[in-house]
C-alpha atoms as a PDB file:
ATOM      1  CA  UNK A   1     261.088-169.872  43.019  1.00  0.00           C
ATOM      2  CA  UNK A   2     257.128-169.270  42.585  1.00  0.00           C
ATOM      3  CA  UNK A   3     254.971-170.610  44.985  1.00  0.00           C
ATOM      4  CA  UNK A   4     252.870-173.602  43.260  1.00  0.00           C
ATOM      5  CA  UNK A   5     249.280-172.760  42.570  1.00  0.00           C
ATOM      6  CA  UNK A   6     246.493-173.049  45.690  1.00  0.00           C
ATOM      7  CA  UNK A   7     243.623-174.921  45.124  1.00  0.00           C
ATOM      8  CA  UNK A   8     241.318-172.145  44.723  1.00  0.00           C
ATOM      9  CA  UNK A   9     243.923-170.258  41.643  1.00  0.00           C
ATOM     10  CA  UNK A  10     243.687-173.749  39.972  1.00  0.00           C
ATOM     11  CA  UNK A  11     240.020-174.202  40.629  1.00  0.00           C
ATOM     12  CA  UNK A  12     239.608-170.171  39.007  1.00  0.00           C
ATOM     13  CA  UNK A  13     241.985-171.570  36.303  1.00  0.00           C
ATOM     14  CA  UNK A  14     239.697-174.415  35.145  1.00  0.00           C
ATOM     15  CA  UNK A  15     236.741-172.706  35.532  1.00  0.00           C
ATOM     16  CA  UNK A  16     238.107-169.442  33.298  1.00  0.00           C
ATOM     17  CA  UNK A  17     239.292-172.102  30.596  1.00  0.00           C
ATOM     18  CA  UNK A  18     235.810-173.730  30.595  1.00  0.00           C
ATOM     19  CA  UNK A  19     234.349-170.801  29.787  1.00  0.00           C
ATOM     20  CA  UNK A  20     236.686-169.885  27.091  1.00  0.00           C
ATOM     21  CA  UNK A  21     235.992-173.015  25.751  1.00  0.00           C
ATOM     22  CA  UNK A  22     232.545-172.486  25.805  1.00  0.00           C
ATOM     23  CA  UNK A  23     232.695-169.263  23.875  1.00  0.00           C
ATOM     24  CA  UNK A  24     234.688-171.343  21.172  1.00  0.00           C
ATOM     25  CA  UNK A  25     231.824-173.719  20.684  1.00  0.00           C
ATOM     26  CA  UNK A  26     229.735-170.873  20.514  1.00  0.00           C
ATOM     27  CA  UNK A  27     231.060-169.096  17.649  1.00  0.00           C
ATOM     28  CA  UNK A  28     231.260-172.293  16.172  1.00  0.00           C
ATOM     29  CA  UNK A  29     227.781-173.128  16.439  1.00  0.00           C
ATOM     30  CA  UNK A  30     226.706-169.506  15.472  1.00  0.00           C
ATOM     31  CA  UNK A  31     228.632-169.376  12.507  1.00  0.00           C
ATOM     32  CA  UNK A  32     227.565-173.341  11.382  1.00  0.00           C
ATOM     33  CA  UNK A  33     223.842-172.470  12.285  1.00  0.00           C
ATOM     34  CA  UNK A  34     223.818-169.481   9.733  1.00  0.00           C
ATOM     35  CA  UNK A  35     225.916-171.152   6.634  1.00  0.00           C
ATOM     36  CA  UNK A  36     223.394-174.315   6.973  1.00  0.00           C
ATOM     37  CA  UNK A  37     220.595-171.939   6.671  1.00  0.00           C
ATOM     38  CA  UNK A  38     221.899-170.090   4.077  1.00  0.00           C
ATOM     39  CA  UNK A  39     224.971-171.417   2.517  1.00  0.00           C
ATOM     40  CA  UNK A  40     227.448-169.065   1.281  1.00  0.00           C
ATOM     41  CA  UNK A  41     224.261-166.561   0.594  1.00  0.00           C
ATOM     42  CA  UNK A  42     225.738-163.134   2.309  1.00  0.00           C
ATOM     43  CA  UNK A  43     228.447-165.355   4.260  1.00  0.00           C
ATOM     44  CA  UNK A  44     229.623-161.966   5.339  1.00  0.00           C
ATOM     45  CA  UNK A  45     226.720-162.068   7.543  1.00  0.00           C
ATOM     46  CA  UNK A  46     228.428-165.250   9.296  1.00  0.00           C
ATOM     47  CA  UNK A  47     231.375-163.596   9.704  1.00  0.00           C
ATOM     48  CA  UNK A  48     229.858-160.614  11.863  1.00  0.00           C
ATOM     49  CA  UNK A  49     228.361-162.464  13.224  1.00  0.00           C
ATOM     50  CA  UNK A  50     231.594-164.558  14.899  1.00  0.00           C
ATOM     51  CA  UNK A  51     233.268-161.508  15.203  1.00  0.00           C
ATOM     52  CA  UNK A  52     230.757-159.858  17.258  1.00  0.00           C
ATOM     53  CA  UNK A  53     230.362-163.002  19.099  1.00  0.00           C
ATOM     54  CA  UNK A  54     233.941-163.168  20.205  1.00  0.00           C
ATOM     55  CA  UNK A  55     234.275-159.587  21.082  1.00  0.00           C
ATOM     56  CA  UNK A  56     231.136-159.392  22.888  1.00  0.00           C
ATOM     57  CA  UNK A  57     231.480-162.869  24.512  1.00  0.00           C
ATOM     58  CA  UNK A  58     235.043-162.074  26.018  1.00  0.00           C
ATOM     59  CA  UNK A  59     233.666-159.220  27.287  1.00  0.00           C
ATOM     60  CA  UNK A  60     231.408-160.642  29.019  1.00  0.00           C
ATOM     61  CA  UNK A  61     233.561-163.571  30.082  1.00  0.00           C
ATOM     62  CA  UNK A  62     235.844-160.613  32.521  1.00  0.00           C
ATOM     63  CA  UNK A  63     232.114-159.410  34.190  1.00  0.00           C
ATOM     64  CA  UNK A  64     231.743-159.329  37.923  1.00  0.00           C
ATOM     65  CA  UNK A  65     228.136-159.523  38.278  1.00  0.00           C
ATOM     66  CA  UNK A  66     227.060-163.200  40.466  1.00  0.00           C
ATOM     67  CA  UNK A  67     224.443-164.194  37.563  1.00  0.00           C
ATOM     68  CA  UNK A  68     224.581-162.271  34.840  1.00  0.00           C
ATOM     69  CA  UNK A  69     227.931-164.138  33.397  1.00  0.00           C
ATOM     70  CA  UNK A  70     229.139-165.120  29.725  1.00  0.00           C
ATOM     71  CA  UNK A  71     227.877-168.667  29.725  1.00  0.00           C
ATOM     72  CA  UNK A  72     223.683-166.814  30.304  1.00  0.00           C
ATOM     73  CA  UNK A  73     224.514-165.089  27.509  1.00  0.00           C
ATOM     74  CA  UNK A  74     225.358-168.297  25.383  1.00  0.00           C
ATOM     75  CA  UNK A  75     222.436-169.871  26.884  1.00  0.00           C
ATOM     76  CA  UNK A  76     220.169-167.738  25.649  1.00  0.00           C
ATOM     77  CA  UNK A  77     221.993-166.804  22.106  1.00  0.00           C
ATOM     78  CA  UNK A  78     222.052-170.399  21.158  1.00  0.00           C
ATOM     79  CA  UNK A  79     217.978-170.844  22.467  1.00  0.00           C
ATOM     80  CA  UNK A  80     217.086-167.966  20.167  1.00  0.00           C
ATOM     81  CA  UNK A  81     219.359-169.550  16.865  1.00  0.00           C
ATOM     82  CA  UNK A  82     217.140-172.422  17.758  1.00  0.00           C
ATOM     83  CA  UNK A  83     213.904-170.621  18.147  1.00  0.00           C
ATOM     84  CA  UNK A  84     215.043-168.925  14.329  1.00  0.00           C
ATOM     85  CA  UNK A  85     215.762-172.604  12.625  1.00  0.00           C
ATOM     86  CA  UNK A  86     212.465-173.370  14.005  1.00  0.00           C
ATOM     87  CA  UNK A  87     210.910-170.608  12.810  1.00  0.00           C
ATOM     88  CA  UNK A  88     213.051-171.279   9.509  1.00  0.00           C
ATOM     89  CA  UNK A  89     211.660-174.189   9.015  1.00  0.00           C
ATOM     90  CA  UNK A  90     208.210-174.229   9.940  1.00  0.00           C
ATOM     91  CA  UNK A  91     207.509-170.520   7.480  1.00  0.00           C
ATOM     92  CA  UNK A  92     210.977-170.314   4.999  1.00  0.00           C
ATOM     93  CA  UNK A  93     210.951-166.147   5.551  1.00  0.00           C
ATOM     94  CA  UNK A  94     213.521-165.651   7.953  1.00  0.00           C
ATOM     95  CA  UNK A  95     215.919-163.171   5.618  1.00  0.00           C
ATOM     96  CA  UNK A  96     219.638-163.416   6.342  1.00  0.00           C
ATOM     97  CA  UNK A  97     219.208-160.216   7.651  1.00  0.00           C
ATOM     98  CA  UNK A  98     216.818-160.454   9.829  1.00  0.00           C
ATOM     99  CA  UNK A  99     218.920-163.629  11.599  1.00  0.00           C
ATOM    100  CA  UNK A 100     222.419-161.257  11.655  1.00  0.00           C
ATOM    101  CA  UNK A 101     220.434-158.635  13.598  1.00  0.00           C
ATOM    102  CA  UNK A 102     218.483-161.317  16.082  1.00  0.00           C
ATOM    103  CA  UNK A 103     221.680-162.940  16.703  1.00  0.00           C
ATOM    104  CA  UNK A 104     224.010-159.808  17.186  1.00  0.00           C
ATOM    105  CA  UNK A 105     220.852-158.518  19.429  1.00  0.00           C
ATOM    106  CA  UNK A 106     220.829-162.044  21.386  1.00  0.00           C
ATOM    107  CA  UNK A 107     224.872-161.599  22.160  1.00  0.00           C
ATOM    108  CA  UNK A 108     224.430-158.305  23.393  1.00  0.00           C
ATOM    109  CA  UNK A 109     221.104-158.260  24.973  1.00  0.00           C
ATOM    110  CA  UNK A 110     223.076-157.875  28.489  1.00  0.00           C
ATOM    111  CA  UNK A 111     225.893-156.624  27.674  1.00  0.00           C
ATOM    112  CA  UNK A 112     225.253-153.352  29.190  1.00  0.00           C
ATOM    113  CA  UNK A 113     225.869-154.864  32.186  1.00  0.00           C
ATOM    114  CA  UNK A 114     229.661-154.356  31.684  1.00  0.00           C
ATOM    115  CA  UNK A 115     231.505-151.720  33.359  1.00  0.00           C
ATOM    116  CA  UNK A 116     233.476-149.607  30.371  1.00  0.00           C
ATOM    117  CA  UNK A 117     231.595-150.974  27.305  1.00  0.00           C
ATOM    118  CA  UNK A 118     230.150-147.435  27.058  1.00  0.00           C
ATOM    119  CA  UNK A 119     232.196-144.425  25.245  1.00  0.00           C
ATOM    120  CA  UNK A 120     231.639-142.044  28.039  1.00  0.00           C
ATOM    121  CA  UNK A 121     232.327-144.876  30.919  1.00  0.00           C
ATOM    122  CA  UNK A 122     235.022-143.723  33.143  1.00  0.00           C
ATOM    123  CA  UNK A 123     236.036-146.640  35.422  1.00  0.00           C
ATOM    124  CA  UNK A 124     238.871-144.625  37.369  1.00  0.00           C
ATOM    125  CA  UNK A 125     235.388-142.734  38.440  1.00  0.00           C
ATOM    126  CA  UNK A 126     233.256-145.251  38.722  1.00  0.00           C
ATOM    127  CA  UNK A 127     231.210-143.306  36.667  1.00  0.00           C
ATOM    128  CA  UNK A 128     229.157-145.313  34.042  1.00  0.00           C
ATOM    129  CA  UNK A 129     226.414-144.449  31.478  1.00  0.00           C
ATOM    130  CA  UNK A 130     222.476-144.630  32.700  1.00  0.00           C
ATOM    131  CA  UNK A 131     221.042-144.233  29.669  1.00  0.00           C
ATOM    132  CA  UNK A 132     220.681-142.968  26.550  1.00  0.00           C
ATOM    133  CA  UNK A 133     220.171-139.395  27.312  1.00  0.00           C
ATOM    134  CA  UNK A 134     224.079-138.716  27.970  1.00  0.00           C
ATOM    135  CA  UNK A 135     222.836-139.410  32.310  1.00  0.00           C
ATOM    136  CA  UNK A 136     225.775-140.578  34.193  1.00  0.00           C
ATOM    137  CA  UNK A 137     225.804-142.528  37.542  1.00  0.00           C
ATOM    138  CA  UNK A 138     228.481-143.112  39.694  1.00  0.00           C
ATOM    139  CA  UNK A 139     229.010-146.774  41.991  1.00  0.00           C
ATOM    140  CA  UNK A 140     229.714-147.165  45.140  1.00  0.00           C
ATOM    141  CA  UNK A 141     233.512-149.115  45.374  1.00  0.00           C
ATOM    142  CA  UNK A 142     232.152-152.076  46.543  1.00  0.00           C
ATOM    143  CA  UNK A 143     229.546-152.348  43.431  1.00  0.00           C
ATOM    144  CA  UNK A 144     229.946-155.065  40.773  1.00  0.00           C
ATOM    145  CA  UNK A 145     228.369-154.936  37.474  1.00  0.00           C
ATOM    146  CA  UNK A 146     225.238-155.721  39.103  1.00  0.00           C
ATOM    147  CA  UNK A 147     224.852-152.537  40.028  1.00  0.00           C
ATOM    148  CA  UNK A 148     224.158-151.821  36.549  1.00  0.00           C
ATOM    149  CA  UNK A 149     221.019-153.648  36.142  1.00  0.00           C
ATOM    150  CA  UNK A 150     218.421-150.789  36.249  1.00  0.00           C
ATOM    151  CA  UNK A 151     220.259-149.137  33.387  1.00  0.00           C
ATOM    152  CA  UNK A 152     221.618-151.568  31.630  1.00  0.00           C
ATOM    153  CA  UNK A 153     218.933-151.929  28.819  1.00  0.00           C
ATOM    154  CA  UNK A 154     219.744-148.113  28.141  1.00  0.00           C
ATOM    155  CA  UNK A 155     223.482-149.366  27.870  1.00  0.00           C
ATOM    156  CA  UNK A 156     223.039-151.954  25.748  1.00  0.00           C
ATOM    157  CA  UNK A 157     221.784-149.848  23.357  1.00  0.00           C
ATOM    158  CA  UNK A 158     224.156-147.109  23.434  1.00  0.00           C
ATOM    159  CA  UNK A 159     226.790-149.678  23.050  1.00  0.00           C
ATOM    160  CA  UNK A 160     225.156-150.638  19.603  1.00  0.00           C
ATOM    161  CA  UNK A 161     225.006-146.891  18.719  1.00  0.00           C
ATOM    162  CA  UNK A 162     228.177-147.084  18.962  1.00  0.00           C
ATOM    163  CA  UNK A 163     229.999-150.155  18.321  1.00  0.00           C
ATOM    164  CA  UNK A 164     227.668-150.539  14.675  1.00  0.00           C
ATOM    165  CA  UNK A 165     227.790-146.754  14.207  1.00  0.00           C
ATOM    166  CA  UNK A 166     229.826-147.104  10.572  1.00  0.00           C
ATOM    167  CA  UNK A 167     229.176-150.620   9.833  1.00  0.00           C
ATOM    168  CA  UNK A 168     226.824-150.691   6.696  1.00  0.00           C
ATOM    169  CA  UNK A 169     225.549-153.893   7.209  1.00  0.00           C
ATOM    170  CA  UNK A 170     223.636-152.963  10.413  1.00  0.00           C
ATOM    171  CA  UNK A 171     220.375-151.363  11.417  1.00  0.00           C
ATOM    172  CA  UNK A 172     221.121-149.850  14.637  1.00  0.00           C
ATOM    173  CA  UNK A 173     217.164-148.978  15.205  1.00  0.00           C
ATOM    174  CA  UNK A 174     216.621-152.685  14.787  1.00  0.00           C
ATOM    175  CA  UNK A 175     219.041-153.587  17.335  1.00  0.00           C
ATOM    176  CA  UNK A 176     217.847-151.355  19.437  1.00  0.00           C
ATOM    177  CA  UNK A 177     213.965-152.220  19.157  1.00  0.00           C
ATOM    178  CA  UNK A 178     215.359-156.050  20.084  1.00  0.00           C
ATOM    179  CA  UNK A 179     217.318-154.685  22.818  1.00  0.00           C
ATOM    180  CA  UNK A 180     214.279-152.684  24.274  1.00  0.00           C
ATOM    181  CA  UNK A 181     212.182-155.958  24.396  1.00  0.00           C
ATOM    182  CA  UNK A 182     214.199-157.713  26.731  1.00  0.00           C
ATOM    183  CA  UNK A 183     213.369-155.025  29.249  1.00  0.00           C
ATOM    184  CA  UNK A 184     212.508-157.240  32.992  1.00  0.00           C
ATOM    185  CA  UNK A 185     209.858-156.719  35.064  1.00  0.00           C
ATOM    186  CA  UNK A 186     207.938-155.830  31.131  1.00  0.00           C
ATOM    187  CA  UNK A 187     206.679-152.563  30.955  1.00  0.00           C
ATOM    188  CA  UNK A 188     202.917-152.710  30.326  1.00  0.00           C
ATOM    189  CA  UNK A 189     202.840-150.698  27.750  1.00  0.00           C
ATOM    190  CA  UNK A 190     201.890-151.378  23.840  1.00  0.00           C
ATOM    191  CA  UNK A 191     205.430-150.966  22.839  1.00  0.00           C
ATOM    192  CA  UNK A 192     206.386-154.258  24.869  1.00  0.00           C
ATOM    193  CA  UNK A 193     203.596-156.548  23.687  1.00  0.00           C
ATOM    194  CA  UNK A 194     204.849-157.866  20.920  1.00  0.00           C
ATOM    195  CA  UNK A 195     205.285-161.695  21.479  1.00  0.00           C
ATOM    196  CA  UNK A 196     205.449-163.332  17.994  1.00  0.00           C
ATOM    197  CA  UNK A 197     207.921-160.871  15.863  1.00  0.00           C
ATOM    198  CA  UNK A 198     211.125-160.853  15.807  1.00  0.00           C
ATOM    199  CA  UNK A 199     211.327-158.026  19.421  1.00  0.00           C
ATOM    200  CA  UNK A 200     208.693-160.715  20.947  1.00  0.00           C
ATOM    201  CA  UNK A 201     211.380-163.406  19.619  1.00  0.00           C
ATOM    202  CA  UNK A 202     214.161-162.059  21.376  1.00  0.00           C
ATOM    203  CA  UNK A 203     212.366-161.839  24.746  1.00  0.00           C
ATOM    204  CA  UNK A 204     211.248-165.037  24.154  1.00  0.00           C
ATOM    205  CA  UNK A 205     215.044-166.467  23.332  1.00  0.00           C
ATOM    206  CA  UNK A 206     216.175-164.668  27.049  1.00  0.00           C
ATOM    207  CA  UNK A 207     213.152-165.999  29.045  1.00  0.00           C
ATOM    208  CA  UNK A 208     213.891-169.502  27.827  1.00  0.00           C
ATOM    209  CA  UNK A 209     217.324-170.197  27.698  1.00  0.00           C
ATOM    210  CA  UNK A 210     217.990-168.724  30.740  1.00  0.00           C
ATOM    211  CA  UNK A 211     215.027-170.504  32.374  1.00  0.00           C
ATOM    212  CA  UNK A 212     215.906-173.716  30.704  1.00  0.00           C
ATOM    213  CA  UNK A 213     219.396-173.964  32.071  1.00  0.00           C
ATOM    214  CA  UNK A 214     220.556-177.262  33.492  1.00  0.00           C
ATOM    215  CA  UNK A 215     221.250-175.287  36.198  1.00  0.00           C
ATOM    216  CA  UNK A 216     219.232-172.600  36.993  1.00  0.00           C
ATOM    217  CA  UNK A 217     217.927-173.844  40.504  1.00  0.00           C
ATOM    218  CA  UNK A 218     221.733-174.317  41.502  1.00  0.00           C
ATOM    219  CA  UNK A 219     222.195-170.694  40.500  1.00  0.00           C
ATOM    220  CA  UNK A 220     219.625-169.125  42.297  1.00  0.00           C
ATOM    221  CA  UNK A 221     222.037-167.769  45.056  1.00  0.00           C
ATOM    222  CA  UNK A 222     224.086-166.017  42.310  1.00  0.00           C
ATOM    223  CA  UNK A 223     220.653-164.385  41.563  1.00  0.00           C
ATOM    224  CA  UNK A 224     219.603-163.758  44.745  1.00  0.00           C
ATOM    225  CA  UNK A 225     223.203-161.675  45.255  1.00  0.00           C
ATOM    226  CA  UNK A 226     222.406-159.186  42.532  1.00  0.00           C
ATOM    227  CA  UNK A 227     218.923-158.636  43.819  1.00  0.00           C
ATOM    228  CA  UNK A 228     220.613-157.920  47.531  1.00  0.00           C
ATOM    229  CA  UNK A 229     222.804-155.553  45.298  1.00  0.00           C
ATOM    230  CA  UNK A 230     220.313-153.463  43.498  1.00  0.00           C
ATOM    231  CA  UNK A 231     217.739-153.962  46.235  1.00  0.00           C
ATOM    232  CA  UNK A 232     215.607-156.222  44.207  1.00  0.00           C
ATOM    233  CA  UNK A 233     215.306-158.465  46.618  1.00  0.00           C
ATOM    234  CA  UNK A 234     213.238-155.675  49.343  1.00  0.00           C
ATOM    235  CA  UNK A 235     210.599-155.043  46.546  1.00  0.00           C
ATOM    236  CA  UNK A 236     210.002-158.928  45.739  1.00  0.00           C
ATOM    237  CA  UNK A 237     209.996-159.770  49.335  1.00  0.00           C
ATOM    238  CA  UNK A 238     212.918-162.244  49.032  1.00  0.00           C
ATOM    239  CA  UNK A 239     215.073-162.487  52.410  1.00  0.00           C
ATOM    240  CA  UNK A 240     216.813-165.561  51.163  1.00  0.00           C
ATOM    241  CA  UNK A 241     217.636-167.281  48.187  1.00  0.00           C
ATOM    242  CA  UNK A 242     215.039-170.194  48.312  1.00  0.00           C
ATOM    243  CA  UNK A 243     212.373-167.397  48.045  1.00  0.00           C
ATOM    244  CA  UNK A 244     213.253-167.571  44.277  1.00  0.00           C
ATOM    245  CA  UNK A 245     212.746-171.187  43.994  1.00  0.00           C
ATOM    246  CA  UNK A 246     209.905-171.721  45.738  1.00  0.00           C
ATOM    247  CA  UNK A 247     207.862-168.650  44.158  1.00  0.00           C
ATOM    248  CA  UNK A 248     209.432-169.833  40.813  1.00  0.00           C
ATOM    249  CA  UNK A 249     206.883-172.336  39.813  1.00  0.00           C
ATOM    250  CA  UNK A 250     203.739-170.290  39.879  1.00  0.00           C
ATOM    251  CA  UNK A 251     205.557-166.955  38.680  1.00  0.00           C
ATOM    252  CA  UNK A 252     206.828-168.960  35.306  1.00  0.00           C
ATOM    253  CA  UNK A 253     203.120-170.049  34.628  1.00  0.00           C
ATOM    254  CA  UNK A 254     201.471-166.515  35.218  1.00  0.00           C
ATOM    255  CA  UNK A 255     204.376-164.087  34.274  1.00  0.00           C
ATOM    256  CA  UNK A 256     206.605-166.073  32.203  1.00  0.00           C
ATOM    257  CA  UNK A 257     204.674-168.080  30.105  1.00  0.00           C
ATOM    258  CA  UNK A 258     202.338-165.557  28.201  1.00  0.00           C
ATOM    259  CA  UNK A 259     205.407-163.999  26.275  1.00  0.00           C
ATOM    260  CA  UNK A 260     207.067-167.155  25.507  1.00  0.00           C
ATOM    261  CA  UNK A 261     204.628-169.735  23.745  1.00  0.00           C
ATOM    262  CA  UNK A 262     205.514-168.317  20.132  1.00  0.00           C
ATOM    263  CA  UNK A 263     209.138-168.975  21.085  1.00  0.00           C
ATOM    264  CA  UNK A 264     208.211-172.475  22.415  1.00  0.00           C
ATOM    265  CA  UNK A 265     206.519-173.855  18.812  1.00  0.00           C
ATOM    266  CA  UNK A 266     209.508-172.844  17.412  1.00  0.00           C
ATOM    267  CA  UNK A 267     211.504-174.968  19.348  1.00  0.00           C
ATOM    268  CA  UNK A 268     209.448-177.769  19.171  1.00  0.00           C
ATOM    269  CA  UNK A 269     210.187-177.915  15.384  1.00  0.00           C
ATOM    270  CA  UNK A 270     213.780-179.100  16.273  1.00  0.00           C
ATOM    271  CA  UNK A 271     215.600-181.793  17.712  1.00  0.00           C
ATOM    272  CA  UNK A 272     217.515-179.510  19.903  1.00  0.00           C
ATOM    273  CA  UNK A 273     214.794-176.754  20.496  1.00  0.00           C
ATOM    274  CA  UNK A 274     212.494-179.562  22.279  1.00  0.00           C
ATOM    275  CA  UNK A 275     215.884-180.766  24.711  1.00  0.00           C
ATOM    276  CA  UNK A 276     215.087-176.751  25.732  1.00  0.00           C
ATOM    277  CA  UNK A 277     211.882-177.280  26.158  1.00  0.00           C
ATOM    278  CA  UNK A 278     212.740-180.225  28.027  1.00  0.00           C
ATOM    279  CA  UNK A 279     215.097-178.398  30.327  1.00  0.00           C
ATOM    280  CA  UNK A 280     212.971-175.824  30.712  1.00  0.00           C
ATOM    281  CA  UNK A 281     209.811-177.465  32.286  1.00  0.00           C
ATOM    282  CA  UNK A 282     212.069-179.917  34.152  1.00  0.00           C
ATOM    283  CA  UNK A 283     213.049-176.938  36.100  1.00  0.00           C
ATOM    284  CA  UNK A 284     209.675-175.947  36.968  1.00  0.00           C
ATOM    285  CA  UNK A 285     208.881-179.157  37.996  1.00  0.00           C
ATOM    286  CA  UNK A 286     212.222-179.224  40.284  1.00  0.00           C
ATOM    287  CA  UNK A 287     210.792-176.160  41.899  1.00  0.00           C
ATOM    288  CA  UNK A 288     207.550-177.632  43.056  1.00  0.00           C
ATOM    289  CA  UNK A 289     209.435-180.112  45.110  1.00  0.00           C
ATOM    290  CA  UNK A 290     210.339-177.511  46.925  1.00  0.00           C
ATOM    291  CA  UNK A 291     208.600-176.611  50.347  1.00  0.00           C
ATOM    292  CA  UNK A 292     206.035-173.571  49.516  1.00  0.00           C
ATOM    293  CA  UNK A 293     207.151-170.401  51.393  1.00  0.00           C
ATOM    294  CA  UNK A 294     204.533-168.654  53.285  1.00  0.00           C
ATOM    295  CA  UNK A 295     205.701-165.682  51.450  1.00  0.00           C
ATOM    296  CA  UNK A 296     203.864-167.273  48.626  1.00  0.00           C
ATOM    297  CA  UNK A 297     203.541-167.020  44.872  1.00  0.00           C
ATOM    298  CA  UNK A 298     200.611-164.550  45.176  1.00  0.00           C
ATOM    299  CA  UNK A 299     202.973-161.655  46.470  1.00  0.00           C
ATOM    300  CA  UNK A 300     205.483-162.147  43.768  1.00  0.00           C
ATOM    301  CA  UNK A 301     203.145-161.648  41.375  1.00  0.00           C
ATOM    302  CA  UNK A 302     201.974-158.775  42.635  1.00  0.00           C
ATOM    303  CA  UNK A 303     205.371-157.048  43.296  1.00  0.00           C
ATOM    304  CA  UNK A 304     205.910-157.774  39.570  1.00  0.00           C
ATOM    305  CA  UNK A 305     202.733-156.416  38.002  1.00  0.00           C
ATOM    306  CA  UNK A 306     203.699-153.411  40.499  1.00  0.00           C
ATOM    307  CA  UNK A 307     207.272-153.024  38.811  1.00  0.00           C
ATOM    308  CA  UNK A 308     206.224-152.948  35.486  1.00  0.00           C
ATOM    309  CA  UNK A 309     203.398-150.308  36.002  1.00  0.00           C
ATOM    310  CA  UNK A 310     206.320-148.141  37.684  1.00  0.00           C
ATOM    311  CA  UNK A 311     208.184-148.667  34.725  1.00  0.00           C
ATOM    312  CA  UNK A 312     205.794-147.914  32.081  1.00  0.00           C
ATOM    313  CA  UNK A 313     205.140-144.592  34.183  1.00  0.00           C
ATOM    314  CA  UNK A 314     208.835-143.866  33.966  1.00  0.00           C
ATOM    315  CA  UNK A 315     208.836-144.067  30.224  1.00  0.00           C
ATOM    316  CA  UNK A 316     206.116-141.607  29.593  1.00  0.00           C
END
């Protein structure tokens, strides 16, 4: 006889079907956003654009990492459709194209994060991918797929090399460029100052629906775990997690803000882009209830400005 399910299987249980169920509305929305853009026009477009969903989605769904789970990337997929309707609406020149390859770029913007998406993974190893220059890096047993942050960009795109590699409809160089955009701390270079084409878009759709999550402030523990794991946390000068939340407010107004106001007209064409928008500035107002940290916003700022110039400088 099998011992009845604790509380914690059946709490893992609900909480794996929720998200399953979430990656069924997704595709649904995905798919119904493109055909009442475009009708039957190129439906085959629609129905990459589910398939990619549901492959990239469930692989997402089996990911390790505290923050950087399936339901982000559906946050931030469905913000960008809705920055594209916008957008849709308010100039009529968004090709079918050029929404398959910001939506396919939206739904695997992180997915670099995952352990064994990459040919040349080996996961018996713990050997995984660093980049696109064939680099390798191997994790510590302990490591989840946090531990992938730094490189995960690079991953991202080498999973589109390869994954699109003989699909016709596909522009892996535009993938990639949409990829590179999301980059975090942004490199201050001219490469990554695009804010109002379709690169600048994608940003844009990652800033905001991850910011504008109901429940962003809740999750700020989850985020503060990967930045203990990659040792983000040491260069920001965060020793716990209400560090995030009480630098938050000022760091969305003088980091965040300045690559996502194209983004934010967009939404404001639609009914559900300005519930985002909504969301999004409630959550910055949440923050300033918050106690102010001596720490301050000043010094997060700063660490930023000094990640990106390190960045840039690694580029070269």
């Amino acid at each position: 006889m099998k011992n009845p399910p604790t509380s914690l299987t059946q709490t893992l249980l609900m909480c794996y079907q929720t998200q399953v169920f979430m990656i069924q509305d997704c595709i649904h929305s995905l798919y119904t956003g493109y055909y009442q853009v475009y009708g039957r026009q190129h439906l085959n477009y629609a129905s990459l654009i589910a398939k990619v969903a549901d492959f990239a989605l469930h692989q997402i769904l089996h990911s390790d990492a505290p923050y950087h789970d399936v339901e982000h990337t559906i946050l931030v997929t469905l913000a960008g459709q809705a920055i594209l309707q916008g957008k849709y609406l308010s100039e009529g020149n968004v090709s079918p194209s050029e929404w398959l390859h910001s939506i396919i770029a939206l739904l695997c913007h992180d997915i670099g994060y995952i352990k064994g998406i990459c040919a040349s993974d080996k996961i018996p190893d713990r050997i995984y991918v660093a980049g696109q220059n064939g680099g390798l890096i191997q994790l510590p047993p302990e490591a989840t797929d946090a531990s992938l942050t730094p490189y995960h960009i690079d991953r991202g795109k080498q999973f589109v090399q390869e994954y699109f590699e003989q699909n016709p409809l596909i522009n892996i160089t535009t993938l990639q460029n949409y990829i590179e955009l999301t980059r975090f701390p942004v490199p201050n270079d001219e490469e990554h100052r695009d804010t109002t084409d379709y690169p600048g878009l994608i940003r844009a759709a990652d800033l905001i629906g991850q910011l504008a999550d109901q429940k962003y402030l809740k999750k700020m523990p989850n985020l503060f775990q990967e930045f203990e794991e990659t040792g983000t946390n040491q260069q920001l000068g965060y020793a716990h997690p209400d560090h995030i939340r009480e630098a938050y407010p000022k760091f969305f107004n003088n980091v965040v803000a300045q690559y996502i106001q194209t983004g934010l007209y967009y939404l404001s064409l639609t009914i559900e882009g300005n519930q985002i928008i909504h969301n999004l500035y409630q959550n910055v107002e949440s923050a300033k209830q918050h106690p102010e940290h001596k720490l301050g916003n000043a010094y997060l700022i700063s660490a930023y400005n000094s990640s990106r110039s390190s960045i840039s400088s690694q580029k070269r």
